[in-house]
C-alpha atoms as a PDB file:
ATOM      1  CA  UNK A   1      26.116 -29.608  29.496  1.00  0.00           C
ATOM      2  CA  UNK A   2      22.548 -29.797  28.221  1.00  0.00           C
ATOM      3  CA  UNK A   3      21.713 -28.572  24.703  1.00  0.00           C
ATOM      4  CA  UNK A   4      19.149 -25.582  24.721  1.00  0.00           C
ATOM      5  CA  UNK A   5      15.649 -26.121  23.607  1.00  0.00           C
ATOM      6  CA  UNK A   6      14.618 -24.873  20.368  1.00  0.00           C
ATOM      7  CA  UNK A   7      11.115 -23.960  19.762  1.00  0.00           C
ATOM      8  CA  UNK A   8      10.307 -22.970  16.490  1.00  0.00           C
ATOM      9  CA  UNK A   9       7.390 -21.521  14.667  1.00  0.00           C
ATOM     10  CA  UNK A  10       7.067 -20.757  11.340  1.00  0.00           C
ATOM     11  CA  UNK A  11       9.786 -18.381  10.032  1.00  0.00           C
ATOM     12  CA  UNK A  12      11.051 -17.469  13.759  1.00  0.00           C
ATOM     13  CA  UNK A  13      13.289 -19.949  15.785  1.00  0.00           C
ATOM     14  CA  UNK A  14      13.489 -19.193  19.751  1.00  0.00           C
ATOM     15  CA  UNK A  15      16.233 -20.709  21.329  1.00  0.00           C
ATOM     16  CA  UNK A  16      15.964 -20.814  25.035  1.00  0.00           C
ATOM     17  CA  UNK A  17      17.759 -22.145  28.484  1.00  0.00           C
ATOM     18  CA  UNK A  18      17.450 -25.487  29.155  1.00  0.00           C
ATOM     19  CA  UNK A  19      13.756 -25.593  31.410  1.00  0.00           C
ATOM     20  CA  UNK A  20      12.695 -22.104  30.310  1.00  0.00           C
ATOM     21  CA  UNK A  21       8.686 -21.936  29.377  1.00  0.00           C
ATOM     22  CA  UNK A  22       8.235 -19.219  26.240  1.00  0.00           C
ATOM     23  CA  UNK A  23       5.379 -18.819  23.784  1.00  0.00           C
ATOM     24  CA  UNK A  24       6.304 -18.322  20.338  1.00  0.00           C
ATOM     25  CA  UNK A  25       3.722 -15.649  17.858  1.00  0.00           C
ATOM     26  CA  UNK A  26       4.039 -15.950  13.997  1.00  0.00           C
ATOM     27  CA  UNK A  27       4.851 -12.458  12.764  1.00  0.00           C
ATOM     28  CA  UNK A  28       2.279 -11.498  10.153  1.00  0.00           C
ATOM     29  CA  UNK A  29       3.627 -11.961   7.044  1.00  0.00           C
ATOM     30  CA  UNK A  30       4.479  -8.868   4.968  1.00  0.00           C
ATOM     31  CA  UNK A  31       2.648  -7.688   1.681  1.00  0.00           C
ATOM     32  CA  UNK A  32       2.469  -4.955  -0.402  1.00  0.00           C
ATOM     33  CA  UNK A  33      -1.153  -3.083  -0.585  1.00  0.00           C
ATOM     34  CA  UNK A  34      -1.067  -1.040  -3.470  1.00  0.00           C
ATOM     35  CA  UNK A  35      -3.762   1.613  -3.577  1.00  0.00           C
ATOM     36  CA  UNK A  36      -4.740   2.871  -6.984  1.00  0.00           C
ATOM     37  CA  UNK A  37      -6.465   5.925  -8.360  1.00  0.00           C
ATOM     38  CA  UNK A  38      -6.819   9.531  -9.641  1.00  0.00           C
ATOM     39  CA  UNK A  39      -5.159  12.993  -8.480  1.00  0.00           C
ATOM     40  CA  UNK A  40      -7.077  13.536  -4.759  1.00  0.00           C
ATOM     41  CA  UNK A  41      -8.988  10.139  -4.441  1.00  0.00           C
ATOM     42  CA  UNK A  42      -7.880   9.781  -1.373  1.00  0.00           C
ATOM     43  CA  UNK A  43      -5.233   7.388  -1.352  1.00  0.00           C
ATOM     44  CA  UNK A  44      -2.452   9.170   0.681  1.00  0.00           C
ATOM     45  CA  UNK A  45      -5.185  10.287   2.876  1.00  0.00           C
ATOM     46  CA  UNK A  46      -6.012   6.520   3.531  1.00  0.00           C
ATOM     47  CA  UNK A  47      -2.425   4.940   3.931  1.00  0.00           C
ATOM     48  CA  UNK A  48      -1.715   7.126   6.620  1.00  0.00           C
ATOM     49  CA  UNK A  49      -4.663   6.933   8.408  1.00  0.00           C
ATOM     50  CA  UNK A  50      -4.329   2.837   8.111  1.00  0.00           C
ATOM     51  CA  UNK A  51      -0.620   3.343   8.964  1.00  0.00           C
ATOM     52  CA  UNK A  52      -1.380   3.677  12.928  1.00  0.00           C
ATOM     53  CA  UNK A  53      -3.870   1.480  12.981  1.00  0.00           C
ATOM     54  CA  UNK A  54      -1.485  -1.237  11.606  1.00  0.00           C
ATOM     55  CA  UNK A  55       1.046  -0.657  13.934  1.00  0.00           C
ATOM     56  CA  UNK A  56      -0.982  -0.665  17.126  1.00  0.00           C
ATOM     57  CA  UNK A  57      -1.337  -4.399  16.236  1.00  0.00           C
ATOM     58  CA  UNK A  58       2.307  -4.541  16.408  1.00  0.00           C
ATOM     59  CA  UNK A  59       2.996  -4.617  12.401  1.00  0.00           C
ATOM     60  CA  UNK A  60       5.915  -2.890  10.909  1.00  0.00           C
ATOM     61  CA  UNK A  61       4.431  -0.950   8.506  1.00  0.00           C
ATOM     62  CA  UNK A  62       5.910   1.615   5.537  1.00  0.00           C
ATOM     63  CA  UNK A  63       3.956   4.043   3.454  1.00  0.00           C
ATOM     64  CA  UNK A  64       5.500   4.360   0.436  1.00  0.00           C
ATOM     65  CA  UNK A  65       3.757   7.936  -1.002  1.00  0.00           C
ATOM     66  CA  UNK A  66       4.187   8.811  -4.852  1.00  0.00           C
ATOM     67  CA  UNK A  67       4.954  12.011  -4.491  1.00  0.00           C
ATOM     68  CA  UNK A  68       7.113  11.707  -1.993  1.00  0.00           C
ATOM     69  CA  UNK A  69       9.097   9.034  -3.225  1.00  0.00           C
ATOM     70  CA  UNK A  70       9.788  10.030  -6.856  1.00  0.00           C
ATOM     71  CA  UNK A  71      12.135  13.000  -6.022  1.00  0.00           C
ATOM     72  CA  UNK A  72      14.349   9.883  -4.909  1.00  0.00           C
ATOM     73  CA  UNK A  73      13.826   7.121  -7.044  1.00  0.00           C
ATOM     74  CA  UNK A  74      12.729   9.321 -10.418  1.00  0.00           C
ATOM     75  CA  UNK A  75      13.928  12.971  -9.548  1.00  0.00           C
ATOM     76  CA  UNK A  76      15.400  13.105 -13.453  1.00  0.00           C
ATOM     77  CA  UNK A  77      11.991  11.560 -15.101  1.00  0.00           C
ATOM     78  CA  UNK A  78       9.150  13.569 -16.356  1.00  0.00           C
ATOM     79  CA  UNK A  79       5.926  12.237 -16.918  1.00  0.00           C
ATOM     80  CA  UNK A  80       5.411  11.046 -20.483  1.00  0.00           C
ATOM     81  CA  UNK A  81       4.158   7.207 -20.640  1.00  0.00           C
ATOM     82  CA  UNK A  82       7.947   5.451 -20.575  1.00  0.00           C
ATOM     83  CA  UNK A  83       9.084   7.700 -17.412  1.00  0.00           C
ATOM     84  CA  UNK A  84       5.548   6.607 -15.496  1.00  0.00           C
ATOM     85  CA  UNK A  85       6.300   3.069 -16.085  1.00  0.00           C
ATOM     86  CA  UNK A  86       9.309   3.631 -14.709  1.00  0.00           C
ATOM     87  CA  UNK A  87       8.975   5.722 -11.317  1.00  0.00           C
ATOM     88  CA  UNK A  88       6.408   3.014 -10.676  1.00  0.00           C
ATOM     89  CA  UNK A  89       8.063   0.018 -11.202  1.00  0.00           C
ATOM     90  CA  UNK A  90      11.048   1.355  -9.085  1.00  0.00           C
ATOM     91  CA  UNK A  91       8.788   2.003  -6.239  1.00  0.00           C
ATOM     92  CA  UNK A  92       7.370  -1.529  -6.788  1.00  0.00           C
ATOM     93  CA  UNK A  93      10.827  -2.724  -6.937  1.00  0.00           C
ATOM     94  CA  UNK A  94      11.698  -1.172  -3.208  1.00  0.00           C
ATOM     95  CA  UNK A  95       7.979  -2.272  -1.760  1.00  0.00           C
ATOM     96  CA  UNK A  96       8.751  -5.653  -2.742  1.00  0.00           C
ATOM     97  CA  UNK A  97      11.991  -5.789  -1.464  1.00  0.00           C
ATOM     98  CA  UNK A  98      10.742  -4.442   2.369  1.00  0.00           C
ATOM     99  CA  UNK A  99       7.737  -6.654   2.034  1.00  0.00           C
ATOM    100  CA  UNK A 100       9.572 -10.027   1.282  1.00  0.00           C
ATOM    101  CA  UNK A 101      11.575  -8.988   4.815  1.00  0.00           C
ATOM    102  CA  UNK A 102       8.413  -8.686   6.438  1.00  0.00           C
ATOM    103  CA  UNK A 103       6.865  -4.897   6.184  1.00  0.00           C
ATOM    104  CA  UNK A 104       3.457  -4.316   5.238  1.00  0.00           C
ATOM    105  CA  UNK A 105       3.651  -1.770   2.548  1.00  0.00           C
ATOM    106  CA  UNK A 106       1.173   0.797   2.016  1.00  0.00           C
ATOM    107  CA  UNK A 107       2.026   2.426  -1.315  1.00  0.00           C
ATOM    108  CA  UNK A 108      -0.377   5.328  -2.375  1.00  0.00           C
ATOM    109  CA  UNK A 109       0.679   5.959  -6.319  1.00  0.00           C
ATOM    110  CA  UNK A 110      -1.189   7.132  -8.794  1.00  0.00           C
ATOM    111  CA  UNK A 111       0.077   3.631 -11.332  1.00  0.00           C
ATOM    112  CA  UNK A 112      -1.925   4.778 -14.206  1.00  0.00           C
ATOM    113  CA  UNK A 113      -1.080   1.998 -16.788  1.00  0.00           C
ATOM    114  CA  UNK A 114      -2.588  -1.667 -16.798  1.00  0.00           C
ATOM    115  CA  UNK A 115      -0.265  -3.209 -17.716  1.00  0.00           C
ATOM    116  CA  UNK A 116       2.586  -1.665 -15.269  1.00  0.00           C
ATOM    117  CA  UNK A 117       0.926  -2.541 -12.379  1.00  0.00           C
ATOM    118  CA  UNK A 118       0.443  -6.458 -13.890  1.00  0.00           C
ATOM    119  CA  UNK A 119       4.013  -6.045 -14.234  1.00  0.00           C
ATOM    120  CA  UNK A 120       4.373  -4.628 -10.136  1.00  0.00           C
ATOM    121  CA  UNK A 121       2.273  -7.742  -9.207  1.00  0.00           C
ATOM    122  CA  UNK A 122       3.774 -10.386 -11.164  1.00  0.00           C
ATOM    123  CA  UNK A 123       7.460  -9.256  -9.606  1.00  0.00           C
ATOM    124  CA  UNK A 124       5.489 -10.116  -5.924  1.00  0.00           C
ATOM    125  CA  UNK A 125       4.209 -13.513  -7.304  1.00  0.00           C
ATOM    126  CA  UNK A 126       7.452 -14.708  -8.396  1.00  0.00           C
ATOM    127  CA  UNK A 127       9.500 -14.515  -4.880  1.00  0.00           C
ATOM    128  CA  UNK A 128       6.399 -15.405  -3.602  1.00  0.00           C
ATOM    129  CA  UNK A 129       5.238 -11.953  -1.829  1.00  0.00           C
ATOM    130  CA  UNK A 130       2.401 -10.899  -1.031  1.00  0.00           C
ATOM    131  CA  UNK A 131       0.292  -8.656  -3.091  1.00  0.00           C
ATOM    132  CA  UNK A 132      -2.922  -6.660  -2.829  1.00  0.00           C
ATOM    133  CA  UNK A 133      -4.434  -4.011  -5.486  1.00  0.00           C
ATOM    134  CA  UNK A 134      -6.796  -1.558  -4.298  1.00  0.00           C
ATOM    135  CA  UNK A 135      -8.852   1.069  -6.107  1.00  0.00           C
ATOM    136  CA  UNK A 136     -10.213   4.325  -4.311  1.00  0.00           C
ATOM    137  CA  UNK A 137     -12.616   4.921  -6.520  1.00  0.00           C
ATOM    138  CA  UNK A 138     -12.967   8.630  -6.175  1.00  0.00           C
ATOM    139  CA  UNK A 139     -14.608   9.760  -9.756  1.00  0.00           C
ATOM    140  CA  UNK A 140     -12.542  12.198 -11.494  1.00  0.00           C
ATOM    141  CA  UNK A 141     -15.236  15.290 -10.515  1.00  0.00           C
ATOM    142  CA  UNK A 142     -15.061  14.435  -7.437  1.00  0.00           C
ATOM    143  CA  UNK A 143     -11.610  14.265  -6.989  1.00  0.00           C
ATOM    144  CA  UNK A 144     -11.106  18.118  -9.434  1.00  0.00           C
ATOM    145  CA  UNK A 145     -13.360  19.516  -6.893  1.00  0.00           C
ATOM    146  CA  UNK A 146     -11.288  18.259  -3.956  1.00  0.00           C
ATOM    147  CA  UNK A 147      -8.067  18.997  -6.057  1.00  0.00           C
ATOM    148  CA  UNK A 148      -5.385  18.884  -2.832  1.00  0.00           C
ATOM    149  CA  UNK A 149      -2.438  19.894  -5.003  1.00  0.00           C
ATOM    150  CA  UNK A 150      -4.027  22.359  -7.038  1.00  0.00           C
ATOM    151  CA  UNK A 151      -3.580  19.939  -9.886  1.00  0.00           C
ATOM    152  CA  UNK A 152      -6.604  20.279 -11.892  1.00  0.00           C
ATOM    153  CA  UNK A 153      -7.198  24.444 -11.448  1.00  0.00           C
ATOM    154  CA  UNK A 154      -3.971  24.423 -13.073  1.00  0.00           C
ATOM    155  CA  UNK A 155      -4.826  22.347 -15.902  1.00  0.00           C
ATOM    156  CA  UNK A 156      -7.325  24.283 -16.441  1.00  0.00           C
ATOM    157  CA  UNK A 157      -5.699  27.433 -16.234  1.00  0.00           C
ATOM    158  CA  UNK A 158      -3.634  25.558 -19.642  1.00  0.00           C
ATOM    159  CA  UNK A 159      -0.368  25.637 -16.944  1.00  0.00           C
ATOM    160  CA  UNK A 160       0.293  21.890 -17.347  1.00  0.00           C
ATOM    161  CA  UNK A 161      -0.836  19.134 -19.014  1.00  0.00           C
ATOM    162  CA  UNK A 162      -1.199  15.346 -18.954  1.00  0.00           C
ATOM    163  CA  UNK A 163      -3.064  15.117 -16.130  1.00  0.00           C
ATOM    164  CA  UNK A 164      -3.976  11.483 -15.109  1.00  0.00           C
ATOM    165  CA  UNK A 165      -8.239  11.134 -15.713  1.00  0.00           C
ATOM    166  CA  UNK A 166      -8.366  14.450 -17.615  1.00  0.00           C
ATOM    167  CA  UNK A 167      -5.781  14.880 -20.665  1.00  0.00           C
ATOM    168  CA  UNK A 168      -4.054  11.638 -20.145  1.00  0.00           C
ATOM    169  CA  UNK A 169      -5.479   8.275 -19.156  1.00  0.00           C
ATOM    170  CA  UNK A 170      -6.424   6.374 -15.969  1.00  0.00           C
ATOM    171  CA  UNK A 171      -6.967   2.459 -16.696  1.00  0.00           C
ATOM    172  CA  UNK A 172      -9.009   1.622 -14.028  1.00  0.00           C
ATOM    173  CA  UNK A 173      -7.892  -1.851 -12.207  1.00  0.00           C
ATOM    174  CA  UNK A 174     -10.490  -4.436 -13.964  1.00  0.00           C
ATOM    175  CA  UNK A 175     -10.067  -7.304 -11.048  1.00  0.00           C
ATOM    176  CA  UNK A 176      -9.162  -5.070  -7.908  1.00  0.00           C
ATOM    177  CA  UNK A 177      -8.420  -7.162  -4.676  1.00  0.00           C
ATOM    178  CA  UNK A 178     -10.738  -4.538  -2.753  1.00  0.00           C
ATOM    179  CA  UNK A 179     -12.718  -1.191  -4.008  1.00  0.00           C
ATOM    180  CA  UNK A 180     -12.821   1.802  -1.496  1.00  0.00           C
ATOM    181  CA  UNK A 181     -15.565   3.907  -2.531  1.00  0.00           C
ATOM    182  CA  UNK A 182     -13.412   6.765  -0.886  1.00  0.00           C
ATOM    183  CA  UNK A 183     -16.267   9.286  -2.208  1.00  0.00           C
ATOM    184  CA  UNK A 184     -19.555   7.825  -0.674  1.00  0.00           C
ATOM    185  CA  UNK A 185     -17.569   6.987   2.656  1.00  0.00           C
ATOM    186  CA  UNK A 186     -15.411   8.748   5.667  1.00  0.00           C
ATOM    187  CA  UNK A 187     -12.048   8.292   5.545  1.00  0.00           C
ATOM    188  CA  UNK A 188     -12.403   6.104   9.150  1.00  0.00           C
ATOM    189  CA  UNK A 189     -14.657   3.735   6.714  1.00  0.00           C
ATOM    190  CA  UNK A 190     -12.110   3.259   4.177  1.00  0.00           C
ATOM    191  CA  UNK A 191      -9.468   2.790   7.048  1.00  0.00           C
ATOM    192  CA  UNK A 192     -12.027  -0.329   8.596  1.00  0.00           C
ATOM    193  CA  UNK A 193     -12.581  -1.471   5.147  1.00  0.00           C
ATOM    194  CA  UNK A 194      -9.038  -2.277   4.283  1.00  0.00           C
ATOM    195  CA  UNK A 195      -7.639  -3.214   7.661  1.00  0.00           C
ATOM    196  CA  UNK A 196     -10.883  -5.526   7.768  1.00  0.00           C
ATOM    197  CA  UNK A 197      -9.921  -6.767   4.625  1.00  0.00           C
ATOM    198  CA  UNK A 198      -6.512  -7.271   5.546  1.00  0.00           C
ATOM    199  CA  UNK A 199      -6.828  -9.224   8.496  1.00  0.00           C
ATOM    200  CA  UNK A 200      -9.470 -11.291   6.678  1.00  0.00           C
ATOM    201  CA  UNK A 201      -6.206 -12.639   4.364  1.00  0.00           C
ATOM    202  CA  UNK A 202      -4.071 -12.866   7.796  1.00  0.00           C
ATOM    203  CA  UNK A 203      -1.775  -9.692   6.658  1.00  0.00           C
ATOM    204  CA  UNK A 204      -2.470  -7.540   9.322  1.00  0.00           C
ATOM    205  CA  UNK A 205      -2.277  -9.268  12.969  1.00  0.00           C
ATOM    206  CA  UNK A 206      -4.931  -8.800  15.634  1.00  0.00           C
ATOM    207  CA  UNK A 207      -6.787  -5.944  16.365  1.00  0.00           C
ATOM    208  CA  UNK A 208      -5.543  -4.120  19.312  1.00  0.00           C
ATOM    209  CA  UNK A 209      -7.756  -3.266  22.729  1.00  0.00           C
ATOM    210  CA  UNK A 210      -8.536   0.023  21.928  1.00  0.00           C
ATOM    211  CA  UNK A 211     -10.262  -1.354  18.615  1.00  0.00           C
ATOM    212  CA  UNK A 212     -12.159  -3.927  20.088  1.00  0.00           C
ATOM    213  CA  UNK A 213     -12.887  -1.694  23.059  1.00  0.00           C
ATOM    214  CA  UNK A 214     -13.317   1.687  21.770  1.00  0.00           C
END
């Protein structure tokens, strides 16, 4: 009985009947793009605006939102410096994890601290994962006057404290791997911006026809 041709292309191996004809496609590779900045820059708004765009091109794609997440990885942390560092290096933990099994990650967290995200992106580099900081760059009156969650009328209003860029600090990324001036641009420029930059380091696939033909 004849053995079955195996045709194999990078991480994917397609076996096949003996005389079949197939065509083999590299998945895109998965990463984790990490965007970066104050209360209302616009991050959240940007992941999930990217998020269809991604998988039109046939990605498998996560959006891993701070808020959303920490009630499940974090629910019994507050936010002093120690239980920060923590929530975010869990949800690095789990974005590395889906990434290394081929999901582009889209996290939107605030990751306040330096040195916690060096810590997120040295985790990638040793099993070899992809990695990409970005900074919406949102200014922090800007983003008060936007204020989505209320956040900074009630710091103000002296009903909470240690709000990231007003009573507590925001270390802003020094060597970002892309800058969205979410501010000075539409949200559909942000979304171009990073896809574009994205496909540029072969993480996100071709585009699909209704983005070369709009």
């Amino acid at each position: 009985m004849p053995h079955a041709d195996r045709t194999t292309t990078g991480p994917a191996t397609v076996t096949t009947a003996p005389g079949a004809v197939t065509s083999a496609v590299t998945p895109a590779p998965g990463a984790t793009v990490w965007l970066t900045g104050l209360p209302s820059a616009g991050k959240s708004t940007i992941a999930h605006a990217c998020e269809p765009v991604l998988r039109r091109r046939g990605l498998k794609v996560e959006v891993l939102d701070g808020d959303a997440v920490r009630p499940h990885l974090a629910a019994a942390r507050g936010y002093s410096r120690d239980d920060r560092a923590v929530n975010i290096r869990r949800i690095g933990w789990v974005s590395e994890l889906l990434a290394r099994n081929g999901v582009l990650v889209l996290v939107s967290a605030i990751a306040p601290f330096a040195d916690v995200r060096a810590d997120v992106r040295r985790a990638h580099e040793e099993n070899g994962t992809g990695y990409l900081e970005v900074h919406v760059s949102t200014p922090v009156d800007v983003a008060s006057s936007r204020d989505v969650k209320g956040l900074y009328a009630r710091q103000r209003a002296g009903e909470i404290s240690g709000l990231t860029g007003v009573d507590d600090p925001y270390e802003e990324p020094r060597s970002p791997d892309l800058v969205l001036p979410a501010h000075r641009q539409s949200v559909a420029d942000s979304v171009t911006l990073l896809v574009d930059h994205l496909t540029g380091r072969g993480l996100a696939g071709v585009p699909a026809r209704d983005e070369e033909n709009p």
